[in-house]
Protein backbone atom coordinates (compact mmCIF):
# COMPACT_ATOMS: atom_id res chain seq x y z
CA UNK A 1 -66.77 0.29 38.43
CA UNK A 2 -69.18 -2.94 38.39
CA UNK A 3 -70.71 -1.40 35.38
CA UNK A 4 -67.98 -0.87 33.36
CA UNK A 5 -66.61 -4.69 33.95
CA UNK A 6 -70.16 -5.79 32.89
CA UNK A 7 -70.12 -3.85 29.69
CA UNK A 8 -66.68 -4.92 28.90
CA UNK A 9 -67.66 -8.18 29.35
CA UNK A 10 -70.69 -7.56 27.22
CA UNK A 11 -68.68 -6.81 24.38
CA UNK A 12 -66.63 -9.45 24.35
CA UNK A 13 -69.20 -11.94 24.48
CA UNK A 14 -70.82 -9.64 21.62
CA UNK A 15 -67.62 -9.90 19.27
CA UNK A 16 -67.49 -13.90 19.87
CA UNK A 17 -70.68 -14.25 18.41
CA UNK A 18 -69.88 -12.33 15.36
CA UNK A 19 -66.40 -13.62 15.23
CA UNK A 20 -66.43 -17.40 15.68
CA UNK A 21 -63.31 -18.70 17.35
CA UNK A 22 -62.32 -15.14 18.84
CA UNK A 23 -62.44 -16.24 21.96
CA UNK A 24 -60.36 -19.42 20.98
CA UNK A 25 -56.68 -19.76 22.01
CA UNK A 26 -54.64 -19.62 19.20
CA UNK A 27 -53.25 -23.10 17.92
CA UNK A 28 -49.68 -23.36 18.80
CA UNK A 29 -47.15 -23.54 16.15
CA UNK A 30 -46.42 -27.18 15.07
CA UNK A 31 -43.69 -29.23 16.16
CA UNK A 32 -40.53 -29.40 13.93
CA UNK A 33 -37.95 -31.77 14.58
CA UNK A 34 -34.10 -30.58 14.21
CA UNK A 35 -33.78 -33.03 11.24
CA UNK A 36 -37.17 -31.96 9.13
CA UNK A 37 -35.96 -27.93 9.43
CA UNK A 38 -31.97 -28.79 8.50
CA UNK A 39 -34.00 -31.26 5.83
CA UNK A 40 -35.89 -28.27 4.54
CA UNK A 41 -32.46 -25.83 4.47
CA UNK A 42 -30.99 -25.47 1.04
CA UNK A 43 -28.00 -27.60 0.73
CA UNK A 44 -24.63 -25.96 -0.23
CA UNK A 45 -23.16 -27.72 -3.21
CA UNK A 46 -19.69 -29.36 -2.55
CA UNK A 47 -16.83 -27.57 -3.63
CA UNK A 48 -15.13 -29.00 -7.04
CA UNK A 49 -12.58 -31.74 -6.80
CA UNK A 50 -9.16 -31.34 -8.39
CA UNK A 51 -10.38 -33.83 -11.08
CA UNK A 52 -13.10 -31.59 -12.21
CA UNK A 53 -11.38 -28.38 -12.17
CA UNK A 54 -8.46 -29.85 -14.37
CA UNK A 55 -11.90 -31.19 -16.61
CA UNK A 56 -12.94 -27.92 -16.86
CA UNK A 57 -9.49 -25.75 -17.23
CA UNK A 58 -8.92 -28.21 -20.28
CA UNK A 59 -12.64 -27.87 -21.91
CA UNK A 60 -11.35 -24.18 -22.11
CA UNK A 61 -9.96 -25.41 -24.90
CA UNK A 62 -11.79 -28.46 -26.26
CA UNK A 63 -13.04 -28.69 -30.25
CA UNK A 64 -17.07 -28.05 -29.50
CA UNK A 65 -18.17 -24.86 -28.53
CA UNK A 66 -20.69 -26.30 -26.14
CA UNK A 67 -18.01 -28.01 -24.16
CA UNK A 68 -15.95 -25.16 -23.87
CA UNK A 69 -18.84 -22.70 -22.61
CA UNK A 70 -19.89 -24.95 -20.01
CA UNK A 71 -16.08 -25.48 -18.60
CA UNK A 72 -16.21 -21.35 -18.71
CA UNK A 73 -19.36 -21.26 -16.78
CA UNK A 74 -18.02 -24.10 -14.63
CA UNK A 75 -15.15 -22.52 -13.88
CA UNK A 76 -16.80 -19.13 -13.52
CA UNK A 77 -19.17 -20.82 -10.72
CA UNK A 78 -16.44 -22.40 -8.83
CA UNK A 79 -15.07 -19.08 -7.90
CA UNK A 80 -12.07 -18.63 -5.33
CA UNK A 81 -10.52 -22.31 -6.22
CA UNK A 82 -10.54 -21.65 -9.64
CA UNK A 83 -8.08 -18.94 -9.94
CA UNK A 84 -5.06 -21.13 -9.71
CA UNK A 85 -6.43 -22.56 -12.71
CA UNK A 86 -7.40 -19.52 -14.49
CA UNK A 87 -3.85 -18.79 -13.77
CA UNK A 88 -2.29 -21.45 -15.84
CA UNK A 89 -5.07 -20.81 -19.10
CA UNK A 90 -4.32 -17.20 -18.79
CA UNK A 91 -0.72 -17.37 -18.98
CA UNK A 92 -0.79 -20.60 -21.00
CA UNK A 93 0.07 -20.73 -25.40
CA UNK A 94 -3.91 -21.69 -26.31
CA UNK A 95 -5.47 -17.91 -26.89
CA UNK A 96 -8.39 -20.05 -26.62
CA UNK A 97 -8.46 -20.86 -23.19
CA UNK A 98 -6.79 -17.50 -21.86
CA UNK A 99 -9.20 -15.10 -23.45
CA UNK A 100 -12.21 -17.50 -21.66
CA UNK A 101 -9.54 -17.32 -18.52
CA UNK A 102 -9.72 -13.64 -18.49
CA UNK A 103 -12.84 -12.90 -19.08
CA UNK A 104 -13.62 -15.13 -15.80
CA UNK A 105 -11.37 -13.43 -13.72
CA UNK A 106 -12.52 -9.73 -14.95
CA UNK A 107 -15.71 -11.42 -13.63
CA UNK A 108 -14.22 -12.12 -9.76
CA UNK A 109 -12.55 -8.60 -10.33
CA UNK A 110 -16.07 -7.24 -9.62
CA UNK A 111 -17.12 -9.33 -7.36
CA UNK A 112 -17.45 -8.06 -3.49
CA UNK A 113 -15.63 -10.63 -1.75
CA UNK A 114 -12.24 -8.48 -1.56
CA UNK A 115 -10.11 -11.23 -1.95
CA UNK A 116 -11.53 -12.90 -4.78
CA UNK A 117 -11.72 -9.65 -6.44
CA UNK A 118 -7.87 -9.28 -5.08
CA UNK A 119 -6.45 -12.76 -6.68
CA UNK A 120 -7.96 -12.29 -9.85
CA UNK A 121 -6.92 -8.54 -10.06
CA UNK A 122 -3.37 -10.37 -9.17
CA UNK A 123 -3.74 -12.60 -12.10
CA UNK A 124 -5.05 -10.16 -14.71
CA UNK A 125 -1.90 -8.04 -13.74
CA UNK A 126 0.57 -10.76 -15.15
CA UNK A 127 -1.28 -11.78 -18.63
CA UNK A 128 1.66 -9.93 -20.62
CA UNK A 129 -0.37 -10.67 -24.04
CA UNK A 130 -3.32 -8.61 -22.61
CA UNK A 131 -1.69 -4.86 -21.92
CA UNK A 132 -5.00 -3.25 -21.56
CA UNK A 133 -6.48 -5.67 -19.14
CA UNK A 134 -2.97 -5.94 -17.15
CA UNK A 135 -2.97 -1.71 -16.92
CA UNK A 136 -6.29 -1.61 -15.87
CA UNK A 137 -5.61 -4.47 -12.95
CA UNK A 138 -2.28 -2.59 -12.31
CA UNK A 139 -4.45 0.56 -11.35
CA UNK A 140 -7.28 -1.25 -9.24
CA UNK A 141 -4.59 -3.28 -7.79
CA UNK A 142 -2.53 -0.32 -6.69
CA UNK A 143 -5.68 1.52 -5.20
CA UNK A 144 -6.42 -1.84 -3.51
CA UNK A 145 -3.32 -2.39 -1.50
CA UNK A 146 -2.54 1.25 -0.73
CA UNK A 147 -5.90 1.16 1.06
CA UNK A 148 -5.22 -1.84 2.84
CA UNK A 149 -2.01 -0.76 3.62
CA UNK A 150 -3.15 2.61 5.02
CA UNK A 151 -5.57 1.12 6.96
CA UNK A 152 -3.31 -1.24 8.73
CA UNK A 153 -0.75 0.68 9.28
CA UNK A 154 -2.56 3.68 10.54
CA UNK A 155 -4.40 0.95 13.14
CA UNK A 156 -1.36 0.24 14.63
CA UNK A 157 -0.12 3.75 14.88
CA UNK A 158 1.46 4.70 12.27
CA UNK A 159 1.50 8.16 10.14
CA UNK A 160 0.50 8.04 6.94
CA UNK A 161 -0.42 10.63 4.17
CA UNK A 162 -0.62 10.53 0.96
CA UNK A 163 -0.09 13.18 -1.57
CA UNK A 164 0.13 13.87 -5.17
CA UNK A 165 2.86 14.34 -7.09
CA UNK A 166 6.21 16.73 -7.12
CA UNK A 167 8.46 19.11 -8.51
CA UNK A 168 11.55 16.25 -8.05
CA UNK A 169 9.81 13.33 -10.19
CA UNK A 170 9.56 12.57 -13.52
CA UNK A 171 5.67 11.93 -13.26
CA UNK A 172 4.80 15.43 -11.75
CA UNK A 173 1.21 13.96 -11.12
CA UNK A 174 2.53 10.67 -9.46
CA UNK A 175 1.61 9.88 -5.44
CA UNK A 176 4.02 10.63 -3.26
CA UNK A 177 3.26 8.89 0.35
CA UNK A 178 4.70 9.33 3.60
CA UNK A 179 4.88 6.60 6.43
CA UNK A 180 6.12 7.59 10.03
CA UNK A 181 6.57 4.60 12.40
CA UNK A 182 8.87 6.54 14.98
CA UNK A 183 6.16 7.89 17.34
CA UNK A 184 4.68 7.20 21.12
CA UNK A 185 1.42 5.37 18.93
CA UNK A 186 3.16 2.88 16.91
CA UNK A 187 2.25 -1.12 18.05
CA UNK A 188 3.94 -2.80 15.00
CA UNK A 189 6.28 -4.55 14.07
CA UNK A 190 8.74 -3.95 10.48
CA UNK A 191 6.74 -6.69 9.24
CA UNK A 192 3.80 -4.62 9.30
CA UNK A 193 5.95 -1.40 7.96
CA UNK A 194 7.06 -4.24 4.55
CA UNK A 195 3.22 -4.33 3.76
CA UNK A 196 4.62 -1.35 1.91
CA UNK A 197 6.64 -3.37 -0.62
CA UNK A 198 3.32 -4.80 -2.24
CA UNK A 199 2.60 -0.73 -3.49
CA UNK A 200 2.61 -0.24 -7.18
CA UNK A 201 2.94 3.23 -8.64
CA UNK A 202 4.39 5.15 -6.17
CA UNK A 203 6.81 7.44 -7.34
CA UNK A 204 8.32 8.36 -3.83
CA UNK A 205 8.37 6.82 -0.68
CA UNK A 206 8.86 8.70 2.54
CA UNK A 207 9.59 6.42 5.48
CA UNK A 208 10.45 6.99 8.80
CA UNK A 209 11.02 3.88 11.03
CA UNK A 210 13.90 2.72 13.27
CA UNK A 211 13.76 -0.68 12.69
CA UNK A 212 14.31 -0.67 9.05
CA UNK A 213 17.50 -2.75 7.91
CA UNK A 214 19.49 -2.70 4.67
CA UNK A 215 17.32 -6.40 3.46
CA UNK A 216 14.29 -4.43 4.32
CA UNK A 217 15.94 -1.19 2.09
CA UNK A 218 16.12 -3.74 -0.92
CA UNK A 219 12.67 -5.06 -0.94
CA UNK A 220 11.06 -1.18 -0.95
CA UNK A 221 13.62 -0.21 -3.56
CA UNK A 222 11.77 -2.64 -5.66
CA UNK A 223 8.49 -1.13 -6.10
CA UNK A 224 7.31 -0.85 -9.29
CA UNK A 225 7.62 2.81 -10.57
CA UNK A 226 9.47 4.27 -7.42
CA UNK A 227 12.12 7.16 -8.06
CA UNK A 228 12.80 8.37 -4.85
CA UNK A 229 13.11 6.90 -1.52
CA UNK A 230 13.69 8.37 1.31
CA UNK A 231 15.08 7.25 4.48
CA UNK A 232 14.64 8.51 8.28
CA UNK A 233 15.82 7.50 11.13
CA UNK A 234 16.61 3.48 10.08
CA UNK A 235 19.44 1.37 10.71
CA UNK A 236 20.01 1.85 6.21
CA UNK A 237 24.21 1.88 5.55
CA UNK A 238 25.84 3.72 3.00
CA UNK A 239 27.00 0.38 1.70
CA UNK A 240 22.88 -0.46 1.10
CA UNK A 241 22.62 2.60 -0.53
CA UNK A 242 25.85 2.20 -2.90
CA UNK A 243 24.37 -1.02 -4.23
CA UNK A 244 21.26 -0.25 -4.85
CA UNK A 245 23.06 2.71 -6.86
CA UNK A 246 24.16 -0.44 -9.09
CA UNK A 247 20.86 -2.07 -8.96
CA UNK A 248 18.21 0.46 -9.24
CA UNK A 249 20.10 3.12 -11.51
CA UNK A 250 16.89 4.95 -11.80
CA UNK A 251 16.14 4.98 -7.99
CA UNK A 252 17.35 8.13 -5.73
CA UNK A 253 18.08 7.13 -2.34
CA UNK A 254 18.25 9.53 0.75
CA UNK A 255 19.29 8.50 4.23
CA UNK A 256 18.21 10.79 7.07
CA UNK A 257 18.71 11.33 10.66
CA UNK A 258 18.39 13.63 13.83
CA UNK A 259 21.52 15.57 12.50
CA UNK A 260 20.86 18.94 10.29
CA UNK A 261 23.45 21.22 8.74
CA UNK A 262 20.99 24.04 8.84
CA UNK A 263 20.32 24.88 4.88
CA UNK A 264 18.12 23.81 1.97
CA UNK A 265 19.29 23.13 -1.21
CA UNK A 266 18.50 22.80 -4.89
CA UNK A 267 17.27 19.18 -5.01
CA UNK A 268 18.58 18.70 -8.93
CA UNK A 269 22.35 18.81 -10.03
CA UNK A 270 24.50 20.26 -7.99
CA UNK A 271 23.85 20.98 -4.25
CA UNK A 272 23.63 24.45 -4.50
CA UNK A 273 22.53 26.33 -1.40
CA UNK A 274 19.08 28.51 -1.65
CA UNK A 275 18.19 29.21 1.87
CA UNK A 276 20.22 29.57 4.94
CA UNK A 277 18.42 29.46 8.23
CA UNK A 278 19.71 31.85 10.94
CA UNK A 279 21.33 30.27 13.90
CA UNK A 280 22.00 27.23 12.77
CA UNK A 281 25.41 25.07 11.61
CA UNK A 282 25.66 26.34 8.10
CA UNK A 283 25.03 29.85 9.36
CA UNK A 284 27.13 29.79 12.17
CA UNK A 285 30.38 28.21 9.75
CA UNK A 286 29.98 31.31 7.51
CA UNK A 287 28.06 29.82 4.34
CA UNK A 288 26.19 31.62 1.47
CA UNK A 289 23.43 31.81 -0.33
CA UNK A 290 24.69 30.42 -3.80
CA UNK A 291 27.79 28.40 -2.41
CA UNK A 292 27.92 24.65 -4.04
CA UNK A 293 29.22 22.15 -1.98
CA UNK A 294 32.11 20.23 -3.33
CA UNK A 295 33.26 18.08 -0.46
CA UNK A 296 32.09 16.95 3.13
CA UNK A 297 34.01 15.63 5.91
CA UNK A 298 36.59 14.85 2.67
CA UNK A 299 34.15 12.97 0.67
CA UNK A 300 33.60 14.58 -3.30
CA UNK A 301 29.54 15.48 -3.21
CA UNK A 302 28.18 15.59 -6.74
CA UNK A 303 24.20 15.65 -5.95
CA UNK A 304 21.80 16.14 -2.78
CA UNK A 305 21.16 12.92 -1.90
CA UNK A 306 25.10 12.02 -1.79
CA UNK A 307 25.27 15.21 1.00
CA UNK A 308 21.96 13.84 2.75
CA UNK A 309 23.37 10.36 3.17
CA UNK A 310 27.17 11.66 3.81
CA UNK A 311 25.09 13.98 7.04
CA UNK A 312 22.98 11.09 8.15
CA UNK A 313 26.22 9.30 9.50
CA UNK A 314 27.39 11.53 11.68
CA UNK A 315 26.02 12.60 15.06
CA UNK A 316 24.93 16.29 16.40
CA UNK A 317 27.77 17.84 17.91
CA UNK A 318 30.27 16.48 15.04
CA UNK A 319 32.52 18.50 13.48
CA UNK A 320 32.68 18.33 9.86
CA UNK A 321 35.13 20.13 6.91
CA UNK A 322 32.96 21.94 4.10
CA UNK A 323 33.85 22.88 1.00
CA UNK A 324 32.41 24.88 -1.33
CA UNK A 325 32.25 27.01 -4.51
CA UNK A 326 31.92 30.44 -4.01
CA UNK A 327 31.79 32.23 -7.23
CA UNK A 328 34.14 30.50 -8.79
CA UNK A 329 36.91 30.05 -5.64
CA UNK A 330 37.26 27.54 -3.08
CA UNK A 331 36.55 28.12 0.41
CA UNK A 332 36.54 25.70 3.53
CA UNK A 333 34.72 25.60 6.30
CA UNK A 334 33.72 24.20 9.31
CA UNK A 335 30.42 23.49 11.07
CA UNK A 336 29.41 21.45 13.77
CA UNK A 337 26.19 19.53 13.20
CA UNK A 338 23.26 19.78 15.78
CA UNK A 339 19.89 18.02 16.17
CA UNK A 340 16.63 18.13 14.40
CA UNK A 341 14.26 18.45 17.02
CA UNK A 342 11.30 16.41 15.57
CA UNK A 343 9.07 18.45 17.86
CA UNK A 344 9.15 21.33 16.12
CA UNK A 345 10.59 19.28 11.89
CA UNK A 346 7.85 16.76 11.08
CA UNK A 347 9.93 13.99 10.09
CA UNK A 348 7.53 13.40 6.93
CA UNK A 349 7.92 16.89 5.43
CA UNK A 350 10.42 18.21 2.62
CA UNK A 351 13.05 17.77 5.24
CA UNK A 352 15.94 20.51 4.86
CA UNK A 353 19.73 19.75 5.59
């Protein structure tokens, strides 16, 4: 054991003499003061002032080229603050200053800070003289806030799908998303369901929450490119639903809740009935395959979504007068409603009356 210390020690004493300083201890780092290393940091610059971005939004415009290329690249460098002022060149009468404006904000719409790239999407989306650019912000900007929306909503408990297209809509390829709030999971609020009025290009919207109100109706009836909206379980009157009839001519509206005749129908013209399923109201009052229904519970019904809304008032266990076409002769009859059990009917599918 003595040995092998002394030849260790050998060695070591042999590699200082070919290795000057290996036995040295190495120098310790120097001293830096706090000030010296925040000295050596790179400064950040200090954001513009109002009185240089209102320079620079009006050297968009100025008589030299060279002024107006550096308010561009000013303006371009300034980033976030800017966009109010991109706002007024893009929309403003010098094409001048709004094609510069525009091809800034195309620049934030690529960049990665999300809202940056969300503002100037925003933006983009309203220059009416520039219908390429606005479609192609329309699109991002839809894709955008449907993922944000999804996101959030699905955090807080919510179901939500998405899917594309249907038979009902005028765009057969258009989305078609569903949104159920009514469950054990859900931790929001119906502020958190309106996030859903900031879609674009949704043809039909799906919702089922119980918290929903005829001013929250309104705001959803609004979005851009929306044809049918459908409505489950919410606190929605038939008065909403007439006036946004007046309003939103193009919009169908369907009100929905835990009451079920027990038949699906033909979704376009009259309600004519296709399916009847065994056991239930419809079945049980004596209706047919092929009947159209003329009148419920004395109101005239001219289309499915009049006989959906006229059901969702009443309560399981109602009893409610029918009438219907039955090749070509009247007959009445009556059923008494009963309960969807949302166990067993997903309140987001093709729900059947």
């Amino acid at each position: 054991m003595m040995r092998e210390s002394l030849v260790a020690l050998t060695l070591t004493f042999a590699l200082a003499l070919l290795i000057p300083g290996a036995l040295a201890a190495e120098p310790a780092p120097p001293v830096t003061s706090t000030s010296e290393s925040l000295a050596d940091q790179p400064q950040q610059p200090a954001p513009p002032t109002e009185a240089e971005l209102e320079s620079w939004l009006a050297g968009l415009d100025a008589n030299k080229y060279a002024q107006r290329e550096a308010a561009t690249d000013a303006l371009g460098e300034a980033g976030a603050v800017a966009v109010p002022y991109l706002r007024r060149a893009a929309l403003g009468d010098s094409l001048e200053a709004a094609d510069r404006a525009v091809w800034i904000l195309k620049k934030f719409a690529e960049s990665t800070d999300e809202q940056l790239k969300l503002d100037a999407l925003t933006v983009l989306a309203d220059t009416e003289r520039f219908p390429g650019i606005v479609r192609e912000a329309e699109l991002a900007l839809a894709e955008i806030y449907e993922q944000l929306c999804q996101t959030h909503l699905e955090e807080l408990g919510a179901e939500f799908t998405i899917e594309q297209g249907g038979v009902n809509l005028v765009n057969l390829d258009a989305e078609v998303i569903k949104v159920n709030t009514n469950r054990e999971q859900w931790k929001g609020t119906v502020d958190d369901v309106m996030m859903l009025a900031k879609l674009r290009q949704v043809a039909m919207l799906r919702v089922a929450c119980s918290e929903l109100k005829d001013e929250h109706v309104r705001q959803l009836a609004g979005i851009e490119g929306l044809e049918i909206i459908e409505l489950v379980e919410t606190k929605t009157s038939i008065a909403c639903v007439d006036e946004l009839k007046q309003t939103h001519p193009q919009l169908r509206v369907r009100l929905k809740n835990r009451t079920m005749l027990g038949v699906k129908l033909s979704d376009l013209g009259a309600p004519t009935v296709r399916t009847i399923y065994p056991d239930k109201p419809a079945a049980k009052a004596g209706m047919r395959t092929g009947d159209v229904i003329l009148k419920f519970d004395g109101h005239d019904i001219l289309t499915f979504d009049e006989l959906t809304t006229r059901i969702s008032q009443h309560q399981p266990g109602d009893k409610v007068e029918i009438v219907v076409d039955r090749e070509g002769s009247e007959e009445t009859l009556i059923a008494e409603l009963e309960q969807v059990d949302w166990s067993k009917d997903d309140p987001l599918s093709e729900e059947d009356e």
